[in-house]
Protein backbone atom coordinates (compact mmCIF):
# COMPACT_ATOMS: atom_id res chain seq x y z
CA UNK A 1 1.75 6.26 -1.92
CA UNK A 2 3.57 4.34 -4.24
CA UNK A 3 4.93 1.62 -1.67
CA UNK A 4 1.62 0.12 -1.69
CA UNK A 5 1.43 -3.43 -2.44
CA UNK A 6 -0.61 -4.73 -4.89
CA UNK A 7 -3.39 -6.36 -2.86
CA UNK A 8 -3.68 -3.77 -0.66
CA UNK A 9 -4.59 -1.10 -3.59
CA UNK A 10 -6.68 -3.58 -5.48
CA UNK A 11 -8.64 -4.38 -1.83
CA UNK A 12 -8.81 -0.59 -1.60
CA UNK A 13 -10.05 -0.15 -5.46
CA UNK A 14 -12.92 -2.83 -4.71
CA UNK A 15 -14.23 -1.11 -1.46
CA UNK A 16 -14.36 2.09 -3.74
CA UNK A 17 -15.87 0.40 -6.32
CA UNK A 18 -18.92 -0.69 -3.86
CA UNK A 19 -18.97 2.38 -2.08
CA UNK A 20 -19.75 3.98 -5.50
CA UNK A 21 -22.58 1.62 -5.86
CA UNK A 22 -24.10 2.89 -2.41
CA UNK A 23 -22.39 0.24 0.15
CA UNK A 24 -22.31 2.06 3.34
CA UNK A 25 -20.60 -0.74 4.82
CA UNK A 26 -18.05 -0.62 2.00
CA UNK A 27 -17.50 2.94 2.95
CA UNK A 28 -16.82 2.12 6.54
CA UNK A 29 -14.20 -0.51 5.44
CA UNK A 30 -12.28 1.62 3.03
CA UNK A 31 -12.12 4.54 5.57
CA UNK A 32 -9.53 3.75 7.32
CA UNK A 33 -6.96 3.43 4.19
CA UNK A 34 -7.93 6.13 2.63
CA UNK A 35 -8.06 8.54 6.06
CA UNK A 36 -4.50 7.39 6.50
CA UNK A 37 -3.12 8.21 2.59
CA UNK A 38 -5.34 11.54 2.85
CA UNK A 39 -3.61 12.80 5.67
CA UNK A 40 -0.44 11.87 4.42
CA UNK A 41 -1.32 13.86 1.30
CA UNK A 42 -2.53 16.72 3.58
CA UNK A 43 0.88 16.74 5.81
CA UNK A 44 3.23 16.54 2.52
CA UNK A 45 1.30 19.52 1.27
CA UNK A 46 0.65 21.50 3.77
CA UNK A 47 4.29 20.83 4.66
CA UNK A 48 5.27 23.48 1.39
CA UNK A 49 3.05 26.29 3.30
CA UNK A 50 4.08 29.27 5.86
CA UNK A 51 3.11 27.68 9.07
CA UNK A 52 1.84 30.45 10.61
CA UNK A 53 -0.69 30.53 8.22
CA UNK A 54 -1.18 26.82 7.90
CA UNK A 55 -4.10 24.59 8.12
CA UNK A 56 -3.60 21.42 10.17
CA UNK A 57 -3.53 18.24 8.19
CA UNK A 58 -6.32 16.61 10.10
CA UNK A 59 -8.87 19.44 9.76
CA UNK A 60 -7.76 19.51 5.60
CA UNK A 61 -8.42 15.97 5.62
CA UNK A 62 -11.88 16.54 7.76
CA UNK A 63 -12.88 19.10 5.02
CA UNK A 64 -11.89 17.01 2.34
CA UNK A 65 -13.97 13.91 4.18
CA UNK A 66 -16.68 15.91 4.72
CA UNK A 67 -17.12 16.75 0.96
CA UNK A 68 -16.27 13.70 -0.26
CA UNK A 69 -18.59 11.40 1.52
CA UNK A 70 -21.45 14.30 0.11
CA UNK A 71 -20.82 13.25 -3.59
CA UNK A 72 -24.17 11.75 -4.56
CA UNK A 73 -22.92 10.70 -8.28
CA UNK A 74 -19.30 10.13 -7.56
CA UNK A 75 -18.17 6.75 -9.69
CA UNK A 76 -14.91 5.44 -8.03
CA UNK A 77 -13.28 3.25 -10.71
CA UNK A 78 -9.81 2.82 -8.67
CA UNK A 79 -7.54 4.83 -5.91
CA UNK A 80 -5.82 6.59 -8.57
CA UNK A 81 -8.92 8.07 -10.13
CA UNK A 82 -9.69 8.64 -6.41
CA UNK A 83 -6.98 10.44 -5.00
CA UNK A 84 -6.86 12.31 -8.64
CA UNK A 85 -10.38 14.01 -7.51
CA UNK A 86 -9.28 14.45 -3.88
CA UNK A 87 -6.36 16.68 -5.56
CA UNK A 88 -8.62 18.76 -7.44
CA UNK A 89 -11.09 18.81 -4.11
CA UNK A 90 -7.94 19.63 -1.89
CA UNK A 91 -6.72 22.58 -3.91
CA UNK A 92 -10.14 24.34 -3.88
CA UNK A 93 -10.57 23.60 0.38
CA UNK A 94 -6.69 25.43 0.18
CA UNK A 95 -7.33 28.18 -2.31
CA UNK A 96 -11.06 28.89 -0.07
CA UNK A 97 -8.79 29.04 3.13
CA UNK A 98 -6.55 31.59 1.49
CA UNK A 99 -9.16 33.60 0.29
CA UNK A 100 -10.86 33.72 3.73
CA UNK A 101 -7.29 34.60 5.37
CA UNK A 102 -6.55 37.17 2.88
CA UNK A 103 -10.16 38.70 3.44
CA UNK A 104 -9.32 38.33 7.20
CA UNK A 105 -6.22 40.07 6.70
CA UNK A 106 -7.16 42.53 4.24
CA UNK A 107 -4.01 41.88 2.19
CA UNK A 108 -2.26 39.52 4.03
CA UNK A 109 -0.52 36.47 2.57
CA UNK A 110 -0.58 32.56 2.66
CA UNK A 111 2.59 31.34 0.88
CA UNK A 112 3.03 28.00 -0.02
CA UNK A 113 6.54 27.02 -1.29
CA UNK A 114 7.66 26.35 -5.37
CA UNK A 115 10.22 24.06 -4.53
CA UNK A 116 8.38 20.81 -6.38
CA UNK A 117 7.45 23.29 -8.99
CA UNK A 118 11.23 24.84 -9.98
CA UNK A 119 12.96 22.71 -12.35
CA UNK A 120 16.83 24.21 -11.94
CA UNK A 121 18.41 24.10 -8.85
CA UNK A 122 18.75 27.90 -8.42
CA UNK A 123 15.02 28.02 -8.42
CA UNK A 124 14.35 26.00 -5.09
CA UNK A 125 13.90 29.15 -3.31
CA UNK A 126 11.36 31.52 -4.58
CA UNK A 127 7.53 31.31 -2.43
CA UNK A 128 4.78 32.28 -3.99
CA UNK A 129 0.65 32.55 -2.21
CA UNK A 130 -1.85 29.81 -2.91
CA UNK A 131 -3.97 32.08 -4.94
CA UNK A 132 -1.23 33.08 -7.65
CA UNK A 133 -0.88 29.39 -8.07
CA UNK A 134 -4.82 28.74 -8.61
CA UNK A 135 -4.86 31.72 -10.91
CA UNK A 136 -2.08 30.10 -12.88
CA UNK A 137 -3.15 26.80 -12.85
CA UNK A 138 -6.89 28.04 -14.49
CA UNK A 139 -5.29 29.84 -16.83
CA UNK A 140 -3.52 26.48 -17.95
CA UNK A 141 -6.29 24.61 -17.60
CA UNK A 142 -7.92 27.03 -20.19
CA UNK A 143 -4.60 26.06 -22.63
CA UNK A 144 -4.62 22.42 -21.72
CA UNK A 145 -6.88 20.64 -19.06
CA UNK A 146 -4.82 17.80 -18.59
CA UNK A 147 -1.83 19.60 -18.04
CA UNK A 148 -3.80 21.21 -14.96
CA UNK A 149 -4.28 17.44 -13.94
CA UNK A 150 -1.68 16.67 -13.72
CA UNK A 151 -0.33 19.71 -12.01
CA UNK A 152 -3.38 18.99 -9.30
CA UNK A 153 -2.43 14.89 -9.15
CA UNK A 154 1.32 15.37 -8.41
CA UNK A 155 1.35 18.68 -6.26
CA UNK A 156 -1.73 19.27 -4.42
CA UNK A 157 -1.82 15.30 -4.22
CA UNK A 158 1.10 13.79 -4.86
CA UNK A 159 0.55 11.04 -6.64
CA UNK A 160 3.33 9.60 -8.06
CA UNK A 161 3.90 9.74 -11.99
CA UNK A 162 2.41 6.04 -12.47
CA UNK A 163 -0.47 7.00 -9.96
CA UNK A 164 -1.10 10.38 -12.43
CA UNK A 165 -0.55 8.17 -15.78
CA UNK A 166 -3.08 5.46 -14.19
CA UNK A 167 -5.53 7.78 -13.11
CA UNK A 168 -5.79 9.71 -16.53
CA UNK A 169 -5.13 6.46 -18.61
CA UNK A 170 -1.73 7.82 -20.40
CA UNK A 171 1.47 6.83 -20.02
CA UNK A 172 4.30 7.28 -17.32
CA UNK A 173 6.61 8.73 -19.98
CA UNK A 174 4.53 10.96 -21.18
CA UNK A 175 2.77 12.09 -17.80
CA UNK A 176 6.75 12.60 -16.90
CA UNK A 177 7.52 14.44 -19.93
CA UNK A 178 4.69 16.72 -19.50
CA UNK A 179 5.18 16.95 -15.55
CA UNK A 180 8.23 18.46 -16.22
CA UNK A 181 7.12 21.02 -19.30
CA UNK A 182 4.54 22.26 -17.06
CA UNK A 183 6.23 22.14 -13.86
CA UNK A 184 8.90 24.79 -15.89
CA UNK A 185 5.53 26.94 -17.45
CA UNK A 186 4.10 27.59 -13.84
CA UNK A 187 7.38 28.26 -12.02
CA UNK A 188 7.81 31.04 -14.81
CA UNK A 189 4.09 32.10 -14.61
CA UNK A 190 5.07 32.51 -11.21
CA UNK A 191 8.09 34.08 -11.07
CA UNK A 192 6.46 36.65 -13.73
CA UNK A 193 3.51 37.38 -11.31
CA UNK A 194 1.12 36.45 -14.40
C-alpha cells in the first residue's frame, strides 16, 4: 500500500470522507480503490495460512464489504484510519472462520504462519492456529491497547509503519520501535502456548 501516490490517497481520503457523511455516490466512487487494496490485504494474509484450510481472498474481502458498508456511525477521517478498522474487522471474520472450522472439525486446526511475527532468523519457522493468536493478542490488548493496534494494522492488514503511525497519530519511530517489542512478546506468547 505504500506505493500510493499522493493524489491518489488524498482522492481516496475525500471519497471516504463523503461517504461518512452519507454520499452513496461517494461510496460507489471509492469502491473500486478500496476493493482492490482490500483484496490485496486479504491475499497477503491469507497467504501466511494452511491452504487447505484457507478462505479465498475474494470471499474475505466480500465479508469484510459486507460489514463495512453496514456501519451506520462509521466516521472515515482518511485510508489509514480506514484500513486500520478493516484490520481489526478482518481479524474477527478470520478468528469466526476458525472457530466454525474447529467446531466443524471437532479439534481440527487452522494455522496461519509466525513468520512476520518472529524477530530472529531461527524463528521463521514455527505455525501457530488463528485462535492462539486472537487469544494472545486480547490478552495484550488488556496490557496495552495500542500495542494490539498495531499488531492488527501491520499483520492482519498490513499497513506499513507510516500507514500504522498515521492512522493512530504517533510517530513512525515509535510505531517501529514498538512493532518490533511486540512483534518479540507474541512470538514468545506463542511459542509458550500462553
Amino acid at each position: 500500500m505504500s506505493d500510493r501516490s499522493p493524489s491518489r490517497s488524498d482522492d481516496i481520503t475525500a471519497m471516504l470522507k463523503q461517504w461518512s457523511r452519507g454520499d452513496r455516490d461517494a461510496l460507489d466512487r471509492v469502491l473500486p480503490f478500496l476493493y482492490a487494496e482490500l483484496r490485496k490485504i486479504a491475499a497477503r494474509q491469507l497467504r501466511r495460512e494452511s491452504p487447505a484450510d484457507s478462505v479465498d481472498p475474494t470471499d474475505l474481502v466480500h465479508a469484510l464489504y459486507l460489514q463495512l458498508v453496514a456501519q451506520q456511525r462509521a466516521t472515515w477521517l482518511n485510508r489509514s484510519q480506514f484500513f486500520a478498522v478493516a484490520a481489526t474487522m478482518m481479524r474477527r471474520i478470520l478468528v469466526d472462520h476458525a472457530r466454525t472450522r474447529l467446531a466443524d472439525k471437532r479439534g481440527g486446526s487452522i494455522t496461519i504462519s509466525l513468520t512476520s511475527l518472529a524477530d530472529a532468523p531461527a524463528a521463521r519457522s514455527p505455525v501457530s492456529d488463528v485462535l492462539s493468536i486472537d487469544r494472545a493478542l486480547e490478552r495484550l490488548a488488556q496490557r496495552d491497547p495500542e500495542h494490539a493496534r498495531i499488531v492488527e494494522m501491520r499483520f492482519f492488514a498490513g499497513l506499513s509503519i507510516e500507514e500504522t503511525a498515521a492512522a493512530l497519530g504517533r510517530s513512525p519511530a515509535t510505531v517501529k520501535r514498538t512493532w518490533r517489542l511486540v512483534r518479540a512478546w507474541l512470538y514468545r506468547e506463542l511459542r509458550l502456548g500462553g
